[in-house]
C-alpha atoms as a PDB file:
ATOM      1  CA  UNK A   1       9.699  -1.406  -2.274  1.00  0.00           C
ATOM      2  CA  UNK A   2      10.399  -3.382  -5.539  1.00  0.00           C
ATOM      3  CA  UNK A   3      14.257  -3.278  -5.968  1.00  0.00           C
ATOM      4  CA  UNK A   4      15.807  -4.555  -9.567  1.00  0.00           C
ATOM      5  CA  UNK A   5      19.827  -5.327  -9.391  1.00  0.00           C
ATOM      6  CA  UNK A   6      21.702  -3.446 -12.258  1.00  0.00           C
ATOM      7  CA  UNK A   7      21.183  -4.181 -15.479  1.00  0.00           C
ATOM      8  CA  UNK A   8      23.047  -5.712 -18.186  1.00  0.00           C
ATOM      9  CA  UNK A   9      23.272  -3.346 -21.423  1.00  0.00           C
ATOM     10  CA  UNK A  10      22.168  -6.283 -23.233  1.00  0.00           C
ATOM     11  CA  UNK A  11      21.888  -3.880 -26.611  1.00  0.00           C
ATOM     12  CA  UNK A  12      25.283  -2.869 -27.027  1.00  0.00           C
ATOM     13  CA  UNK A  13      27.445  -3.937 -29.634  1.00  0.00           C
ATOM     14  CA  UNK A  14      31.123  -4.977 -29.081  1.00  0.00           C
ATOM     15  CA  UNK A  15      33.128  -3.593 -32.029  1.00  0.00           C
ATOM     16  CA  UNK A  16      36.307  -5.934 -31.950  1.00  0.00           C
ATOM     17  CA  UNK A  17      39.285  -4.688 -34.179  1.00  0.00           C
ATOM     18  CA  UNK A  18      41.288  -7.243 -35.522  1.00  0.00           C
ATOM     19  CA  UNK A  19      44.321  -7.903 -33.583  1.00  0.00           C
ATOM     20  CA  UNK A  20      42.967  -5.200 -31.171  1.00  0.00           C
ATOM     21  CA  UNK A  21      41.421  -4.893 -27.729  1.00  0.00           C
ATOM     22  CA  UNK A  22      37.740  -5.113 -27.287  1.00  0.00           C
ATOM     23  CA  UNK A  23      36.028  -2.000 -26.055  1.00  0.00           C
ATOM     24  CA  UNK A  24      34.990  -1.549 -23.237  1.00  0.00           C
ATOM     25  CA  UNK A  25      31.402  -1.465 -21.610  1.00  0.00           C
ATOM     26  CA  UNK A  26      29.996   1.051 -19.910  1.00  0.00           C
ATOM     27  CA  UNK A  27      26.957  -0.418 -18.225  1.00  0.00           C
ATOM     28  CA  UNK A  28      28.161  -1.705 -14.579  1.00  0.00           C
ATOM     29  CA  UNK A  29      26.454  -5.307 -13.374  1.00  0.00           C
ATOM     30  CA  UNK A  30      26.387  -6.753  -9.974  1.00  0.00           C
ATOM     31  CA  UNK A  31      29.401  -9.710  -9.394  1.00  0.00           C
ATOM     32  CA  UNK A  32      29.140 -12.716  -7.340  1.00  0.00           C
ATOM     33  CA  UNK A  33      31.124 -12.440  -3.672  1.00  0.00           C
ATOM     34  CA  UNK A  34      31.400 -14.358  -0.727  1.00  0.00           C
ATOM     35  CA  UNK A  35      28.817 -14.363   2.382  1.00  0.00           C
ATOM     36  CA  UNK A  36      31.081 -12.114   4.338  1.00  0.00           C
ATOM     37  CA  UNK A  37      31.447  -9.536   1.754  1.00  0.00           C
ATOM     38  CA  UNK A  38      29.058  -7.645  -0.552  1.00  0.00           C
ATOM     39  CA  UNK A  39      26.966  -9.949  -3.074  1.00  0.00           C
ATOM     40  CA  UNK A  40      26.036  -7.344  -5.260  1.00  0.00           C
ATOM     41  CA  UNK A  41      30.016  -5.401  -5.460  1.00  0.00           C
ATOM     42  CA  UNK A  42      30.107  -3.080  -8.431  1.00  0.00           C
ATOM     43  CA  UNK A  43      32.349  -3.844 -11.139  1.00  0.00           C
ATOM     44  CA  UNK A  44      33.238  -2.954 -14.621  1.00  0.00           C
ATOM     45  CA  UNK A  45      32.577  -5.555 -17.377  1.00  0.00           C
ATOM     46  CA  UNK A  46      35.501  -5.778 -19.760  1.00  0.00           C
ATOM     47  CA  UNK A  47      34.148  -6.598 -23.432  1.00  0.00           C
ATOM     48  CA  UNK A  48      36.943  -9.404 -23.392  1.00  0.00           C
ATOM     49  CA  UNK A  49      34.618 -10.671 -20.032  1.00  0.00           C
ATOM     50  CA  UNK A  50      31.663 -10.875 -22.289  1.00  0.00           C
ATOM     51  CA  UNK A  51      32.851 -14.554 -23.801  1.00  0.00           C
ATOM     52  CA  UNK A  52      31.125 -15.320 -20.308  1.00  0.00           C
ATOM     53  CA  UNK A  53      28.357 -13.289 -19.126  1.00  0.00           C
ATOM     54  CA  UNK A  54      28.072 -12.199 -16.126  1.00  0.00           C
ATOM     55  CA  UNK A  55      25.986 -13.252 -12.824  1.00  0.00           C
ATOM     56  CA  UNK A  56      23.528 -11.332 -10.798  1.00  0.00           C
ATOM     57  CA  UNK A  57      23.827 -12.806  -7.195  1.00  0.00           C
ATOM     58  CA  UNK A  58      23.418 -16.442  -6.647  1.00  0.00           C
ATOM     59  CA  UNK A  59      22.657 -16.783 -10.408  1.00  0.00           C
ATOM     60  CA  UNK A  60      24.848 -17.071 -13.569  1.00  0.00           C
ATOM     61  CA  UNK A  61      24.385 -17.695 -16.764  1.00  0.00           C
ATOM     62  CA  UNK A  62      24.092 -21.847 -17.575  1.00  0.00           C
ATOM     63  CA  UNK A  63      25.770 -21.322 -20.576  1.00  0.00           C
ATOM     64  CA  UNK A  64      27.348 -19.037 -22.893  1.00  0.00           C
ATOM     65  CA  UNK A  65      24.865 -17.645 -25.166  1.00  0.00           C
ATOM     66  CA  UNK A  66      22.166 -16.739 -21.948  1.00  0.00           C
ATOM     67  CA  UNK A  67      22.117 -13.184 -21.083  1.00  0.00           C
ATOM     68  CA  UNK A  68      20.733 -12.429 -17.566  1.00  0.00           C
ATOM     69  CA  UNK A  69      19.291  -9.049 -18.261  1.00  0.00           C
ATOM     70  CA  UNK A  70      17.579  -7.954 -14.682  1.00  0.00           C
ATOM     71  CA  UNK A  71      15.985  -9.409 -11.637  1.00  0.00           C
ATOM     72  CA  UNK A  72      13.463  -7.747  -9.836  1.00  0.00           C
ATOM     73  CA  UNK A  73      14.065  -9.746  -6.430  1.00  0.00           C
ATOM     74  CA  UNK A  74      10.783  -8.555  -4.994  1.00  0.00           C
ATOM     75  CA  UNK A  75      12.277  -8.604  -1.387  1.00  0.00           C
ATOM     76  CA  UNK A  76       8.957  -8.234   1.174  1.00  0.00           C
ATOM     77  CA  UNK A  77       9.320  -6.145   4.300  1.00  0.00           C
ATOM     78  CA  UNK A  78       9.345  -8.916   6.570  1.00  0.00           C
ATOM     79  CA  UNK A  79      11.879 -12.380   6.316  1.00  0.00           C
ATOM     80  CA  UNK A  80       9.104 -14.307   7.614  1.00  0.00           C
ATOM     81  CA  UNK A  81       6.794 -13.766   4.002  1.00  0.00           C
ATOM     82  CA  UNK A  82       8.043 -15.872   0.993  1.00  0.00           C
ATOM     83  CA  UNK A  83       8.531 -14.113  -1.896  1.00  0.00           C
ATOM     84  CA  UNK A  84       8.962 -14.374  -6.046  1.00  0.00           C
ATOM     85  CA  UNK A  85      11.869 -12.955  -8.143  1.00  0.00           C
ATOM     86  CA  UNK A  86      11.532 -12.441 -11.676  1.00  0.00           C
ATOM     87  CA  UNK A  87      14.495 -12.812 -14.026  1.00  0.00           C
ATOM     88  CA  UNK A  88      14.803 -11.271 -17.455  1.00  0.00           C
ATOM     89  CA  UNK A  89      16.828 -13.425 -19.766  1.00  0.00           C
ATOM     90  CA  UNK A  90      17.911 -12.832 -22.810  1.00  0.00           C
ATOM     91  CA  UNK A  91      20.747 -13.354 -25.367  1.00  0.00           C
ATOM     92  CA  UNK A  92      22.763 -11.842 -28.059  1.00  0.00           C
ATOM     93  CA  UNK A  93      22.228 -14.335 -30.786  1.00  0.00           C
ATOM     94  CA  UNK A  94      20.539 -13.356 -33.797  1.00  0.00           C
ATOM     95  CA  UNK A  95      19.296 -17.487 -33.944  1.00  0.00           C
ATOM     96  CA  UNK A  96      17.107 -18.935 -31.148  1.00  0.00           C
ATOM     97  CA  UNK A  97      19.165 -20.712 -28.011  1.00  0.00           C
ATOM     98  CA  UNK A  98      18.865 -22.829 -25.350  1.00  0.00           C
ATOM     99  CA  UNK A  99      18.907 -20.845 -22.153  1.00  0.00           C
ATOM    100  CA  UNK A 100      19.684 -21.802 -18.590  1.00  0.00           C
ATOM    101  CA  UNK A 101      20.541 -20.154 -15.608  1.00  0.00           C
ATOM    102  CA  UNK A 102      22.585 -21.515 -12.825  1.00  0.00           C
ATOM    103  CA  UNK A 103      21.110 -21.084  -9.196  1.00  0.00           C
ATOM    104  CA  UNK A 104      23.549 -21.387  -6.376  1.00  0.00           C
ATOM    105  CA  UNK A 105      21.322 -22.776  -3.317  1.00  0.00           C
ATOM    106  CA  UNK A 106      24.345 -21.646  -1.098  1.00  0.00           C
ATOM    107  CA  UNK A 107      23.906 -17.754  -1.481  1.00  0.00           C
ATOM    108  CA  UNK A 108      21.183 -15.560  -0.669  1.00  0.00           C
ATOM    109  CA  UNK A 109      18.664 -15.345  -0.825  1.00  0.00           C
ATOM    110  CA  UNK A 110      18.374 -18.983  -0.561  1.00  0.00           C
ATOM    111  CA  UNK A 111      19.021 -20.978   2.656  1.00  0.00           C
ATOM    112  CA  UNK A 112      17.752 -24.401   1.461  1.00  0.00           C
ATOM    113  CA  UNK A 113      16.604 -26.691  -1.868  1.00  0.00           C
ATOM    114  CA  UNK A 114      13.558 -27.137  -0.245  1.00  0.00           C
ATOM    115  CA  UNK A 115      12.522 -23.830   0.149  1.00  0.00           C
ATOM    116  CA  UNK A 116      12.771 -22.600  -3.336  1.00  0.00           C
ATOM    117  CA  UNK A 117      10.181 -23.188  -6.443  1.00  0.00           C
ATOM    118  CA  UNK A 118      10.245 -22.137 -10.183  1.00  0.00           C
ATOM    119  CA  UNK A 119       6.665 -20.898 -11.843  1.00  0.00           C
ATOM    120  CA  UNK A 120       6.067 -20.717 -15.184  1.00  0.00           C
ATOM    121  CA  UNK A 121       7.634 -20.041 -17.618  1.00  0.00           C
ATOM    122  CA  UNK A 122      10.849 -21.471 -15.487  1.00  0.00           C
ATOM    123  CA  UNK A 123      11.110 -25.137 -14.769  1.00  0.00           C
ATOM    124  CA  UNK A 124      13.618 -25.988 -11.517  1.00  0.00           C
ATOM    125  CA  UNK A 125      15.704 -28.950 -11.704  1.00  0.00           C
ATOM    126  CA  UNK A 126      17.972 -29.600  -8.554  1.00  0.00           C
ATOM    127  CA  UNK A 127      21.264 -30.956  -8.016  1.00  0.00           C
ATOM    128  CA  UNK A 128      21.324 -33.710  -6.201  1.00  0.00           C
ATOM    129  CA  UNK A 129      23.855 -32.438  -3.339  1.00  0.00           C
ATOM    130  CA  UNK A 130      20.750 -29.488  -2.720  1.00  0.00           C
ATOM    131  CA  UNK A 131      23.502 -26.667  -3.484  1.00  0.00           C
ATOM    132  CA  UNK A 132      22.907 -25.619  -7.032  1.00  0.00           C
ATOM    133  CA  UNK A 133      19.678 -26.042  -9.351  1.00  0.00           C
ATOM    134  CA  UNK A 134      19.634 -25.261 -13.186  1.00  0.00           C
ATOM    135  CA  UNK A 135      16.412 -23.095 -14.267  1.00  0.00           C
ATOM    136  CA  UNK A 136      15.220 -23.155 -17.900  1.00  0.00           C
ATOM    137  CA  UNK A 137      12.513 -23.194 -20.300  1.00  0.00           C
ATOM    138  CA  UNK A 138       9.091 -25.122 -18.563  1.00  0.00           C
ATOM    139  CA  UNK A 139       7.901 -26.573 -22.187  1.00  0.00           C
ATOM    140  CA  UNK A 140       9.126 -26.556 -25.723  1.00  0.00           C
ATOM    141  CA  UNK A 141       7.458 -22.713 -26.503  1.00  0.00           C
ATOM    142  CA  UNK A 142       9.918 -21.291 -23.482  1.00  0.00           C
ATOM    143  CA  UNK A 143      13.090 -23.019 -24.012  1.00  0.00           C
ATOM    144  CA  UNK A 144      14.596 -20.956 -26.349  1.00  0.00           C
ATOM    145  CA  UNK A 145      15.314 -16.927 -26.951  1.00  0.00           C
ATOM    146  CA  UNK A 146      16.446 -15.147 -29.655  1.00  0.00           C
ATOM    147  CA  UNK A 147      18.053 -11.407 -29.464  1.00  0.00           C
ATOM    148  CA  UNK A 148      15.739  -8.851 -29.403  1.00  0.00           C
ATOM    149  CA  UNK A 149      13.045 -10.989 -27.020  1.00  0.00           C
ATOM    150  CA  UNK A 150      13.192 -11.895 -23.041  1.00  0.00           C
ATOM    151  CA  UNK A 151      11.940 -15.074 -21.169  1.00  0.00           C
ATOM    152  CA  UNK A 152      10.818 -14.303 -17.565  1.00  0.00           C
ATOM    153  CA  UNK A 153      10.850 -17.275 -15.531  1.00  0.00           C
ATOM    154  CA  UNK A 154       9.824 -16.850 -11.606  1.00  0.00           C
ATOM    155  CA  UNK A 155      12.386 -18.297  -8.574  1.00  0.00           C
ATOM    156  CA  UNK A 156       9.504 -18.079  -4.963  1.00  0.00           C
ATOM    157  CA  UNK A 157      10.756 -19.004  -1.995  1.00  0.00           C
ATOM    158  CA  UNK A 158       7.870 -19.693   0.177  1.00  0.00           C
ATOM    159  CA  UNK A 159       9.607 -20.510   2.901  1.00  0.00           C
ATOM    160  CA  UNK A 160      12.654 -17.965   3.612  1.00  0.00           C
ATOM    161  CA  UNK A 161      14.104 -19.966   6.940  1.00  0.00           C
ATOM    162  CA  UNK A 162      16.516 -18.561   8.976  1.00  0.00           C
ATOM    163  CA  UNK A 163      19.967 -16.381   7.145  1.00  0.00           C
ATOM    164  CA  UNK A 164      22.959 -17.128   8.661  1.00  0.00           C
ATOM    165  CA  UNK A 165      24.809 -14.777  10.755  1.00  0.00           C
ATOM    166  CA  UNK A 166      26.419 -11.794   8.592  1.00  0.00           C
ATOM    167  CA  UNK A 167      29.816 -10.302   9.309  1.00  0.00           C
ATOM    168  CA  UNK A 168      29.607  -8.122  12.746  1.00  0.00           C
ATOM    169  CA  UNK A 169      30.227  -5.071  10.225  1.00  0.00           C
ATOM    170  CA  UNK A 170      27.181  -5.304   8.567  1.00  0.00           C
ATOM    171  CA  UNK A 171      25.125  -4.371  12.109  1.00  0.00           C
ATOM    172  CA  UNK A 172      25.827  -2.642  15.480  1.00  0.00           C
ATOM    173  CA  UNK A 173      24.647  -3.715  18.839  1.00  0.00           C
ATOM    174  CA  UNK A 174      23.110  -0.998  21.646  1.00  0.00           C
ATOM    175  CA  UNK A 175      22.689  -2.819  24.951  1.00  0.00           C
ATOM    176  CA  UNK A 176      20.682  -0.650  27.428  1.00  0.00           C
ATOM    177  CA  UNK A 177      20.261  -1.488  31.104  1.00  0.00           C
ATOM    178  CA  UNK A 178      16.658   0.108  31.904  1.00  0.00           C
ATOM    179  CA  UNK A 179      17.822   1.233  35.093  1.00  0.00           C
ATOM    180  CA  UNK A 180      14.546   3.720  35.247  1.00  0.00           C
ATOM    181  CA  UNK A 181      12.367   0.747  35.298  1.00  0.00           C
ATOM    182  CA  UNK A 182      13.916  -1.661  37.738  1.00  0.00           C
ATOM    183  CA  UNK A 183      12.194  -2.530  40.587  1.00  0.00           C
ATOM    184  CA  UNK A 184      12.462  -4.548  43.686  1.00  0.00           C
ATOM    185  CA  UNK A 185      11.703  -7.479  41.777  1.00  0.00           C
ATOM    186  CA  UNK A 186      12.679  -7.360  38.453  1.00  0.00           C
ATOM    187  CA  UNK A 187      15.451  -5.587  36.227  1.00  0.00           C
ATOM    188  CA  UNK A 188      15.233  -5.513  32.219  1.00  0.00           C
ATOM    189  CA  UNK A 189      18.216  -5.118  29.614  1.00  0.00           C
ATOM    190  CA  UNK A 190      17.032  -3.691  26.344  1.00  0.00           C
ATOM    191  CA  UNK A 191      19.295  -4.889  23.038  1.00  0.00           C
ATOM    192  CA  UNK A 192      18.971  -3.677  19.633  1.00  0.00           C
ATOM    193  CA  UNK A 193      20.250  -4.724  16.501  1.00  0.00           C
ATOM    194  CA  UNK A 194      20.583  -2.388  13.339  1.00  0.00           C
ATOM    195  CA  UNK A 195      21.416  -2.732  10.192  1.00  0.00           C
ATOM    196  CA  UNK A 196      24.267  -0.467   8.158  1.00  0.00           C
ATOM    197  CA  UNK A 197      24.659  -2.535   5.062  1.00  0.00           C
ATOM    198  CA  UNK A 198      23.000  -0.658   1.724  1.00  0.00           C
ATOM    199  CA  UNK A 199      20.267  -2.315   0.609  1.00  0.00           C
ATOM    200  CA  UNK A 200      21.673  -1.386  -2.945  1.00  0.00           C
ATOM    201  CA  UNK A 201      24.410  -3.735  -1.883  1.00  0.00           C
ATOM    202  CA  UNK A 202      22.790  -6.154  -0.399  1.00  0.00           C
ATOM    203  CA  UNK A 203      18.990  -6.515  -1.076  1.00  0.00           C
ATOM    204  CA  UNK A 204      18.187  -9.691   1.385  1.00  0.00           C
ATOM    205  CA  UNK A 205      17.436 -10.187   4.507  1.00  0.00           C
ATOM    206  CA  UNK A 206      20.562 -11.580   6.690  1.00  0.00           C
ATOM    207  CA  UNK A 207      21.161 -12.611  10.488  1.00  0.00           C
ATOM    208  CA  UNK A 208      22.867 -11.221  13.439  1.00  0.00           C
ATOM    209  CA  UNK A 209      24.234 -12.859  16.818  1.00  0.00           C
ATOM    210  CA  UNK A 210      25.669 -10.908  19.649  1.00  0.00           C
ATOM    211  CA  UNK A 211      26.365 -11.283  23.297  1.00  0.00           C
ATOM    212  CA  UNK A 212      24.139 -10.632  26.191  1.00  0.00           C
ATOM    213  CA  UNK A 213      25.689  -9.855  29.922  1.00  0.00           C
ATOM    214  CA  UNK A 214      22.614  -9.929  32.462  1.00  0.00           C
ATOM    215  CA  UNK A 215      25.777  -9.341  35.504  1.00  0.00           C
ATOM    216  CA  UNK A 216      24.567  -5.866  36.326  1.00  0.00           C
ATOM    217  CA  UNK A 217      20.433  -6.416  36.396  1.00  0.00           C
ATOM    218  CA  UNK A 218      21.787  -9.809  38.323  1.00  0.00           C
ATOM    219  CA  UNK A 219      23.232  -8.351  41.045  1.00  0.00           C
ATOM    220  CA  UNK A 220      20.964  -4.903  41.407  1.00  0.00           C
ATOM    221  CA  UNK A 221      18.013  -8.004  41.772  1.00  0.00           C
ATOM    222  CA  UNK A 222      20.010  -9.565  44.654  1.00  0.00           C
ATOM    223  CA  UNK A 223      20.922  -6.823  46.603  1.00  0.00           C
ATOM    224  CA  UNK A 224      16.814  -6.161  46.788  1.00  0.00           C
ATOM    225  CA  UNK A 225      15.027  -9.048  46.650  1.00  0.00           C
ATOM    226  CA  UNK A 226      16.881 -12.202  45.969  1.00  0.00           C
ATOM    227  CA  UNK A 227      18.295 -14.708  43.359  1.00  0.00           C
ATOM    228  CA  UNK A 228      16.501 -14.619  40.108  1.00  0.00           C
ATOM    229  CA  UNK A 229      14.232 -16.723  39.876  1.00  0.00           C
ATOM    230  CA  UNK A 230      12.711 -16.182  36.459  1.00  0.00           C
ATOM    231  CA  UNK A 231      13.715 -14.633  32.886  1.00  0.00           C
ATOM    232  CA  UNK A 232      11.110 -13.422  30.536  1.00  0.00           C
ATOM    233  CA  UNK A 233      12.299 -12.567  26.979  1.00  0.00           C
ATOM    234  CA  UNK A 234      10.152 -10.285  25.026  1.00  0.00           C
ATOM    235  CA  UNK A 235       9.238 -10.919  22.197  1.00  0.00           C
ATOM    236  CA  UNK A 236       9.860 -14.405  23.288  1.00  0.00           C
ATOM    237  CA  UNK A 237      12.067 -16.548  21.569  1.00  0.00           C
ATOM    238  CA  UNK A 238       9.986 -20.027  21.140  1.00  0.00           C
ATOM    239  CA  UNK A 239      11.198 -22.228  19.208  1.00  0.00           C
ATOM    240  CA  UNK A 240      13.744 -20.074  18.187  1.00  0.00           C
ATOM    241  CA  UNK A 241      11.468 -18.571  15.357  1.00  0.00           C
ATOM    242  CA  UNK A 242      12.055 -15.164  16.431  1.00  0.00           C
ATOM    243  CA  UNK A 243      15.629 -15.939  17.983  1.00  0.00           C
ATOM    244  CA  UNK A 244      17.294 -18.356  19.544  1.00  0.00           C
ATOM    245  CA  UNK A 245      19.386 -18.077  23.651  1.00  0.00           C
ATOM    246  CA  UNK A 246      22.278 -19.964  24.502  1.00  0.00           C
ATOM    247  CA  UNK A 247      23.130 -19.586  27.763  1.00  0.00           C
ATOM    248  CA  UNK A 248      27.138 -19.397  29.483  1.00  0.00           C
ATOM    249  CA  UNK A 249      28.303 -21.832  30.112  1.00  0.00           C
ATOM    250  CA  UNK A 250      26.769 -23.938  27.203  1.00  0.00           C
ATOM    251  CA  UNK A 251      25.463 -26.332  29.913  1.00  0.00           C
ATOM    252  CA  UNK A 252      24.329 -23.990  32.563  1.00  0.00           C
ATOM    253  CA  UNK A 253      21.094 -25.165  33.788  1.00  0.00           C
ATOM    254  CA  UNK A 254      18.358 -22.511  35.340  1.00  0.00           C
ATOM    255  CA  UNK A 255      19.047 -18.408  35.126  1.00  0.00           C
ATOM    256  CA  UNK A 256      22.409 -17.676  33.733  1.00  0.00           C
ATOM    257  CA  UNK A 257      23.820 -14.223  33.834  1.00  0.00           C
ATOM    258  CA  UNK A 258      24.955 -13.965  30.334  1.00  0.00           C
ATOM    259  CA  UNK A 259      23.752 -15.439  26.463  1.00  0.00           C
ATOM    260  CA  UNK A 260      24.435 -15.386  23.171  1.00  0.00           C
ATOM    261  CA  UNK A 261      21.274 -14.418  20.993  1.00  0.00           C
ATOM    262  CA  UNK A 262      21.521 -15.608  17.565  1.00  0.00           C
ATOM    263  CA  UNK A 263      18.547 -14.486  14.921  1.00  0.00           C
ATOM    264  CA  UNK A 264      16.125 -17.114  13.722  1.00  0.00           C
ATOM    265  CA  UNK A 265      13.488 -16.429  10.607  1.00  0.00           C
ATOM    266  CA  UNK A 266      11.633 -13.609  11.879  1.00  0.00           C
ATOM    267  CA  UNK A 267      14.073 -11.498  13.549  1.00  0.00           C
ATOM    268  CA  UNK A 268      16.938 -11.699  10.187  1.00  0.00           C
ATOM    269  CA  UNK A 269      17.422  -7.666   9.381  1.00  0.00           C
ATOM    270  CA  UNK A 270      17.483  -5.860   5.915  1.00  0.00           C
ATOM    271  CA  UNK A 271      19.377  -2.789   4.864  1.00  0.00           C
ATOM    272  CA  UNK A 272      18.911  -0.255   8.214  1.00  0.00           C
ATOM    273  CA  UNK A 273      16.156  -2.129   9.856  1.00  0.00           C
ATOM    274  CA  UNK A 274      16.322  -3.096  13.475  1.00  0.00           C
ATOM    275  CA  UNK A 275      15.112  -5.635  15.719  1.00  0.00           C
ATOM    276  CA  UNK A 276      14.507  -5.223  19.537  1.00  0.00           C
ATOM    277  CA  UNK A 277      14.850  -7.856  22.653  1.00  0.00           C
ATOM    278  CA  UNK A 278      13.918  -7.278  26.390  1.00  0.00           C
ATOM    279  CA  UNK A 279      15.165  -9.487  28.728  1.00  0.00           C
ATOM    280  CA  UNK A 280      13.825  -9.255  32.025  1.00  0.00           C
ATOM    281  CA  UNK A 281      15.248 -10.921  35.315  1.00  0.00           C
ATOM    282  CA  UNK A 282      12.740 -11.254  38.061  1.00  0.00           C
ATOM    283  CA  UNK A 283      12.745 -12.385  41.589  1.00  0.00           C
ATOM    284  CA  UNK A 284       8.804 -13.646  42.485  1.00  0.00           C
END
């Protein structure tokens, strides 16, 4: 599903009295927040505000006279497929402008410099501490805009990489011992993480961690069979692709009887989604 942040009402006019207070706008635009709050928070825009327009996410305009009009972020249904945003930019000035926009590599959707490319007609030139990158005009026909006319410039990121853990109120955790299932020689715990954050909010794809406390299939092995002597994690974690296990202590070697799962690339969450792991302890 295509999603497109709020929209500027590029068209208005601000009628400024003299000596008086600017109207007001009516149109509401996404704001810029931290990581542990919402990215997209609505706000109202204040025509005093508009000396400095305002950003959409992780970008902003590079100067005063660009307009960021939409972006159509183009979000896939999986973290693990790149994707391409396009931006809408405009501006209010009746005589063509420079236009730039500001792209903070800190916020999401981005994770990394490296990751993220500009197509035509956007050119992408990085900082060189990897945390911001300025996109404008890819040749001398796409550098400007004038009022009345957009430039749509493409951001892909081909390679999404792992999102950071999001605040614990933006998923909940169900841990399920599948008692029904356990055998003499092997008892599974089911956990699954779900989303609550609205994708209206929050259109990206961001990363969970929780605990893990294997004490109860543990002991239920013993008392039939024997020490554990194996754990099998479905879908299996790898490389840490799907998700990564540290076990407690940080330096327990073997079978330890609890974890802490953290999310890697393919397992990051959107919106309500939800992502399953099975851990299974078995005594062969």
């Amino acid at each position: 599903m295509r999603l497109r942040s709020r929209v500027l009402a590029v068209a208005t006019t601000l009628l400024v009295a003299a000596g008086g207070l600017a109207a007001a706008q009516n149109s509401v635009v996404p704001t810029t927040a931290t990581w542990s709050d919402s990215v997209y928070a609505t706000a109202e825009v204040s025509a005093a505000a508009q000396t400095t327009p305002p950003s959409v996410g992780p970008l902003s305009p590079g100067n005063g006279d660009t307009v960021i009009a939409g972006v159509d972020w183009n979000v896939q249904n999986s973290n693990a497929i790149g994707f391409c945003s396009t931006v809408t930019v405009t501006t209010k000035s009746t005589t063509p402008v420079v236009w730039s926009v500001i792209v903070d590599l800190t916020q999401p959707p981005y994770v990394s410099a490296s990751s993220v490319q500009a197509e035509y007609p956007g050119e992408l030139t990085i900082a060189a501490d990897n945390k911001t990158a300025i996109l404008s005009g890819a040749d001398d026909y796409t550098t400007t805009v004038v009022a009345g006319s957009t430039v749509n410039p493409r951001l892909c990121i081909y390679n999404p990489g792992a999102p950071a853990p999001a605040d614990p109120s933006w998923y909940t955790v169900e841990t399920t011992p599948l008692t029904d299932e356990w055998t003499d020689r092997q008892a599974c715990v089911q956990v699954t993480i779900t989303g609550n954050k609205s994708i209206e909010d929050f259109p990206f794809f961001f990363g969970w961690q929780t605990e893990l406390d294997l004490s109860e299939a543990w002991d239920a092995l013993v008392a039939k069979s024997g020490t554990p002597n194996n754990l099998e994690w479905s879908p299996s974690h790898g490389s840490g692709y799907n998700f990564t296990v540290t076990p407690h202590p940080s330096d327990a070697e073997g079978i330890a009887r609890q974890y802490t799962l953290t999310s890697g690339t393919a397992a990051a969450i959107r919106g309500g989604g939800s992502f399953t792991v099975t851990a299974c302890l078995q005594h062969n």
